[in-house]
Protein backbone atom coordinates (compact mmCIF):
# COMPACT_ATOMS: atom_id res chain seq x y z
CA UNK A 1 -10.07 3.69 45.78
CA UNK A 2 -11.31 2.18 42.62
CA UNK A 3 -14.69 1.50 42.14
CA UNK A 4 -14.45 -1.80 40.59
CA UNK A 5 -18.41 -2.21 39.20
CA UNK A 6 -17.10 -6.19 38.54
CA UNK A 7 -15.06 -7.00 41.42
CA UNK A 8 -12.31 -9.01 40.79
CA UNK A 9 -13.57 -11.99 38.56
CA UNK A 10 -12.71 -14.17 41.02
CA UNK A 11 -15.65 -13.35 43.21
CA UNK A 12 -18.60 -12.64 41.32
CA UNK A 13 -17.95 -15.77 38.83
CA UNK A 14 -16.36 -18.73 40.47
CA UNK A 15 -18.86 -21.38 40.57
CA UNK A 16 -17.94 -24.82 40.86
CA UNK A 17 -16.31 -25.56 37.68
CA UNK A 18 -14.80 -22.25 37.99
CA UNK A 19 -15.41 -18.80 36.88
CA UNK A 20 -14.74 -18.79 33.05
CA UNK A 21 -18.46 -20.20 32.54
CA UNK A 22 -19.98 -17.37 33.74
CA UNK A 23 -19.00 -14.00 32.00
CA UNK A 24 -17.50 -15.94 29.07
CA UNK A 25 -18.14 -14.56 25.93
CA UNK A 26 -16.23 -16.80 24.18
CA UNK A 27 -13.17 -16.90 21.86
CA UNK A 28 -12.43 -14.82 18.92
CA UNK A 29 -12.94 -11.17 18.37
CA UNK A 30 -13.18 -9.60 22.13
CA UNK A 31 -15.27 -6.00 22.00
CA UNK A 32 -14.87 -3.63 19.59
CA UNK A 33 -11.33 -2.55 18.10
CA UNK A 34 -9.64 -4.73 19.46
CA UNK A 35 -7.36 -7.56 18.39
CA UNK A 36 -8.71 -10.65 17.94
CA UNK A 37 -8.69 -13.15 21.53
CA UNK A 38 -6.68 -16.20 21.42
CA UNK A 39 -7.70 -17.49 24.96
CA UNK A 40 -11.98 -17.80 26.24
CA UNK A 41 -12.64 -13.98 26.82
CA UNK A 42 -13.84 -12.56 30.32
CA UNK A 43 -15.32 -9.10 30.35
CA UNK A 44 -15.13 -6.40 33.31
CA UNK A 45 -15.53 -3.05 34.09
CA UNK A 46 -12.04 -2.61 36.14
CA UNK A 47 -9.49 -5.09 34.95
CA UNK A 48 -7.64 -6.65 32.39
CA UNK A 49 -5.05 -9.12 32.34
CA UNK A 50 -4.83 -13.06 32.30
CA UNK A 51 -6.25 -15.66 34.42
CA UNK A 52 -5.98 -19.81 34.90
CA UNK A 53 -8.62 -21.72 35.33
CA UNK A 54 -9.36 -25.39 35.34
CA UNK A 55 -6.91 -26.87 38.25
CA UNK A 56 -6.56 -25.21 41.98
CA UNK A 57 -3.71 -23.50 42.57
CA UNK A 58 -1.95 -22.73 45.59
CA UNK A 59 0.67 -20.01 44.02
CA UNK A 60 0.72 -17.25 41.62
CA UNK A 61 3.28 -14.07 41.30
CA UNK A 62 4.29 -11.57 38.86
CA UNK A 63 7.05 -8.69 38.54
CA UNK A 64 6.13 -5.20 37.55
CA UNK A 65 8.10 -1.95 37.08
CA UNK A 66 6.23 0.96 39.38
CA UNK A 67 4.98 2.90 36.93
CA UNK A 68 5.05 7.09 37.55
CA UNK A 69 1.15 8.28 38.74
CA UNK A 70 0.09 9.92 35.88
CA UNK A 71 -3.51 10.25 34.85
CA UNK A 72 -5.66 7.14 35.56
CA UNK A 73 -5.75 5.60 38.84
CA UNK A 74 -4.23 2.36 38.57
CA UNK A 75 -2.71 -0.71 40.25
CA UNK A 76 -1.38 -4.47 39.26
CA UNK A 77 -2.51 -6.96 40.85
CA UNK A 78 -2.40 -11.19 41.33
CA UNK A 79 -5.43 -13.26 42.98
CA UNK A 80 -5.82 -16.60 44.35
CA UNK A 81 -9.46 -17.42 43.91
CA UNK A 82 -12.52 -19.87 44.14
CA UNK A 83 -15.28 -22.06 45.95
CA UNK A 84 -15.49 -21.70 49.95
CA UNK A 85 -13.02 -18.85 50.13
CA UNK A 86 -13.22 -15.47 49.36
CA UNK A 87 -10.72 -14.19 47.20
CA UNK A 88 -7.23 -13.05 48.11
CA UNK A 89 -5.67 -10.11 46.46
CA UNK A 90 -2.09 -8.63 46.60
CA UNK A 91 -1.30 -5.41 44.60
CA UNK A 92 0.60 -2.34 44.23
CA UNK A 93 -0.21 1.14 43.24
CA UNK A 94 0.98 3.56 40.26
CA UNK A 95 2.98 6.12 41.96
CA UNK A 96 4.09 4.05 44.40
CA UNK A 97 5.01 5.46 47.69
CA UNK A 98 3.79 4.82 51.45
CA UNK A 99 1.60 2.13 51.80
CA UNK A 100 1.22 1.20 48.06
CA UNK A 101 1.68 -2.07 48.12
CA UNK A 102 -1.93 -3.90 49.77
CA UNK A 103 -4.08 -6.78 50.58
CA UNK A 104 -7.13 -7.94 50.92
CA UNK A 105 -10.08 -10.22 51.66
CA UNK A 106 -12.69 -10.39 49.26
CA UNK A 107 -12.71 -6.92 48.29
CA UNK A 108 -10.74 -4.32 46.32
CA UNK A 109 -7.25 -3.74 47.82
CA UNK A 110 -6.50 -0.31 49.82
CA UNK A 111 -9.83 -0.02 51.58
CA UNK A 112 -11.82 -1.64 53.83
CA UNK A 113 -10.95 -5.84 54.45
CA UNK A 114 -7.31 -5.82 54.05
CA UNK A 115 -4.01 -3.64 54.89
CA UNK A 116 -0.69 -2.47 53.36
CA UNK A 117 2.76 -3.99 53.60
CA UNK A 118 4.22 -0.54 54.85
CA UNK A 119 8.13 -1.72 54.54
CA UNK A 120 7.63 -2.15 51.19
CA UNK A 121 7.17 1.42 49.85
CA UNK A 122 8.68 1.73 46.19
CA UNK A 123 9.41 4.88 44.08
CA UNK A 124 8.37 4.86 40.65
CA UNK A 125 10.88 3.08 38.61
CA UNK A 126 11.54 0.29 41.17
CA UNK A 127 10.96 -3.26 40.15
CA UNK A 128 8.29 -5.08 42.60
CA UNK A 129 7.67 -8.77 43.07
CA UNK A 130 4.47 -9.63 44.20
CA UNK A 131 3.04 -13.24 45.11
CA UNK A 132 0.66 -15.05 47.71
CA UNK A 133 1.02 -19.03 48.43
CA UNK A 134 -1.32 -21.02 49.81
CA UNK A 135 -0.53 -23.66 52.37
CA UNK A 136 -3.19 -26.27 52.76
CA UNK A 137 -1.39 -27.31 55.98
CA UNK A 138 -2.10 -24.69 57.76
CA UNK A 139 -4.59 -22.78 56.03
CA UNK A 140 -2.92 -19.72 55.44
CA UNK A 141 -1.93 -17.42 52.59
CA UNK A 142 1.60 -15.50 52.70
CA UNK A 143 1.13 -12.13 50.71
CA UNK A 144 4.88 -11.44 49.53
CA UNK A 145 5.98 -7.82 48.24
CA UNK A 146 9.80 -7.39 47.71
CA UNK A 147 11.17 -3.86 45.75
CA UNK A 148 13.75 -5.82 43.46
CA UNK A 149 15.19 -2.68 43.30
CA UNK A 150 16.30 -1.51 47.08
CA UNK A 151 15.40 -5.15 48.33
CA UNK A 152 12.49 -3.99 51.04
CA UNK A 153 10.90 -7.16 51.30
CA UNK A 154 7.54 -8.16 53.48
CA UNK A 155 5.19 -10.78 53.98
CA UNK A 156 2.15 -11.05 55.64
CA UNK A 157 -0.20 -13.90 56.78
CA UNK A 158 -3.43 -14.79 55.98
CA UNK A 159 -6.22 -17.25 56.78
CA UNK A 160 -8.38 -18.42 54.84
CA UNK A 161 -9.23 -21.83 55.74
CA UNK A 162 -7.54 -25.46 55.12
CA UNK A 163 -10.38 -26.29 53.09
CA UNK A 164 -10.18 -23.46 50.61
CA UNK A 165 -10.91 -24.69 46.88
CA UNK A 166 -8.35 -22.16 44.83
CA UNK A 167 -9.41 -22.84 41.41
CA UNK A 168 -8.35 -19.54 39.61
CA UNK A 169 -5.42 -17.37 39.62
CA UNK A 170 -5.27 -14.07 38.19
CA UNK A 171 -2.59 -11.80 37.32
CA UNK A 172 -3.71 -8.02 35.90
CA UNK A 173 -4.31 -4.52 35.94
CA UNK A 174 -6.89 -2.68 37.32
CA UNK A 175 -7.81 1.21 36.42
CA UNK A 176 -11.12 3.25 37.43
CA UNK A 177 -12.14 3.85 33.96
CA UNK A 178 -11.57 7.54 32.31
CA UNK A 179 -14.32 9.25 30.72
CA UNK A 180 -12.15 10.10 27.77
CA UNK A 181 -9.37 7.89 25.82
CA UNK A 182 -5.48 8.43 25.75
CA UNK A 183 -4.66 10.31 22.94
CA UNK A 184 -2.77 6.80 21.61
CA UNK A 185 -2.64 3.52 23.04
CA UNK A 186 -1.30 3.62 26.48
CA UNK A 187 1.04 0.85 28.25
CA UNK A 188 -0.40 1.06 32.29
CA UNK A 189 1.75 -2.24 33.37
CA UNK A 190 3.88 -4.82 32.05
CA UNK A 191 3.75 -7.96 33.69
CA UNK A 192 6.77 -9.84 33.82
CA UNK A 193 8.24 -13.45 34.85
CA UNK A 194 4.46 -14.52 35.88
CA UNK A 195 4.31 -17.73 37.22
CA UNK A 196 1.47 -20.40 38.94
CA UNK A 197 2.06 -23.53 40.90
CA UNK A 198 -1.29 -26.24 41.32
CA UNK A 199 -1.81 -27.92 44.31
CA UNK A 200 -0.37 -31.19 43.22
CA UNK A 201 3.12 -28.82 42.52
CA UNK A 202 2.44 -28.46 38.61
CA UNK A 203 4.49 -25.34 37.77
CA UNK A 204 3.92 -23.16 34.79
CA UNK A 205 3.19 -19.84 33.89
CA UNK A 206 -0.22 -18.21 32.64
CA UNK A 207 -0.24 -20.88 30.00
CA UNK A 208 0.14 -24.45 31.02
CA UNK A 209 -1.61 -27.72 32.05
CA UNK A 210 -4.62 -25.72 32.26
CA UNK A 211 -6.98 -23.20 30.89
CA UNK A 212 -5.99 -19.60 30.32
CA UNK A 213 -8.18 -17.25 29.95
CA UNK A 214 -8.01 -13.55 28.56
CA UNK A 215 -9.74 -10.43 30.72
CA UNK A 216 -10.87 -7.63 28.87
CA UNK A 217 -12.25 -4.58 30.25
CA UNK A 218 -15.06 -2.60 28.72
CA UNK A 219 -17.00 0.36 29.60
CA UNK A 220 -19.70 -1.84 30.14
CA UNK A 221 -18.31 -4.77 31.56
CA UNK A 222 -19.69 -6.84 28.75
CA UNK A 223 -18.79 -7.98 24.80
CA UNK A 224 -20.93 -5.26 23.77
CA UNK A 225 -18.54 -2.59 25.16
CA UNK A 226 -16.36 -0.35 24.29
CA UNK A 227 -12.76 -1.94 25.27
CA UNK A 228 -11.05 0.62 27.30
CA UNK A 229 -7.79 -1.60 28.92
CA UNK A 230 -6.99 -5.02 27.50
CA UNK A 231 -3.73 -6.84 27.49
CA UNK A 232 -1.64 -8.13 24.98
CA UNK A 233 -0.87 -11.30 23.66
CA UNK A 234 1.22 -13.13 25.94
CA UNK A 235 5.29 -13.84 25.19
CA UNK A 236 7.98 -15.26 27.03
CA UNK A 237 6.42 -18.66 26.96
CA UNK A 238 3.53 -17.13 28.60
CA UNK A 239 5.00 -15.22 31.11
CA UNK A 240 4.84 -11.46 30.13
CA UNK A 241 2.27 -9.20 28.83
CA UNK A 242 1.38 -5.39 29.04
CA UNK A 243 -2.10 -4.01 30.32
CA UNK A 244 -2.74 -1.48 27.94
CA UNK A 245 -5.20 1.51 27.74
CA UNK A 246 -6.95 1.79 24.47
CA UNK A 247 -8.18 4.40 22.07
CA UNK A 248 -11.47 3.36 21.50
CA UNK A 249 -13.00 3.79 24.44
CA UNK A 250 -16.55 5.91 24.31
CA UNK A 251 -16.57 9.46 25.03
């Protein structure tokens, strides 16, 4: 299981006005050799990717392409998060396989406080959807995981409350930081076809009526770090972008 030293963002910083004002190191240059930010910059030790901020949202999704398992141990990942809830988190693994595709409560996927969607189980190469969707009726969340590629499709209920506040989403990739840097820059995940949906039934993508924020990580979690994964800029109207793993990382 990944360590994730910052847990997802959306636990350790949503506060309120949401989580971008804590951890924010601003816009501009992010950490060290990297390109320069075009969204507020949040720093971890696990993740990078984009996140929205600023409204509550009751949807977000994204399509990925399995990716082999390789090296680093990885995962993608989308989040509903915010005030009185804990955050919910559906992902899938590098490698794919049995039980690859998880859930959970509040803390890192495949461990402790959540479970897989074991019909889903896709080979590396396979196209996966993943999404969760909140409805305030009845105050669950559906976790969704469909292989675009053999169509195993399963959702799974969860609930968190009719009063939860969702007032980040988050898509991304996660990796337990290596002690050395790829040789050359290395794509993990490509996030594709990302999309959000507010509560009032505002749909966008990671850029919209809202605030979207850029997550960086670094091998210290902060601007002072090293960057070791950070995505890059968005395209496709601000619905695609890769989580790469960088050079630059400290040995």
């Amino acid at each position: 299981m990944l360590r994730h030293t910052v847990r997802t963002l959306l636990v350790a910083a949503v506060t309120g006005a949401g989580f971008v004002a804590v951890g924010l190191a601003g816009s501009g240059a992010a950490a060290a050799g990297t390109h320069a930010a075009t969204h507020p910059v949040v720093y971890t030790s696990s993740q990078a990717g984009y996140s929205t901020t600023g409204r509550l949202f009751r949807f977000v999704d994204t399509t990925v392409k399995v990716p082999a398992a390789g090296t680093y141990n990885t995962y993608a990942e989308v989040v509903l998060g915010g005030t009185h809830a804990a955050p919910v988190t559906l992902a899938v693994k590098a490698g794919g396989g049995p039980n690859s595709v998880g859930w959970a409560v509040g803390v890192p996927p495949f461990g402790m406080g959540g479970g897989t969607l074991s019909r889903v189980a896709p080979k590396p190469g396979d196209t996966v959807f993943i999404a969760l969707y909140y409805d305030r009726a009845d105050g669950g969340v559906t976790a969704t995981a469909t292989d675009l590629t053999t169509k195993a499709t399963q959702s799974f209920g969860i609930s968190p409350g009719t009063h939860a506040q969702f007032n980040a989403a988050e898509v991304a990739g996660v990796v337990d930081n290596p002690k050395s840097p790829p040789a050359t820059d290395l794509r993990l995940w490509q996030a594709t076809n990302s999309a959000v949906t507010t509560y009032t039934g505002v749909h966008g993508t990671l850029t919209g009526n809202w605030i979207t924020n850029q997550i960086i990580d670094t091998t210290n979690g902060g601007p002072t770090g090293h960057v070791v994964m950070s995505p890059s800029p968005l395209f496709n109207n601000g619905a695609n972008f890769g989580c790469w793993l960088r050079t630059y990382l400290r040995h």
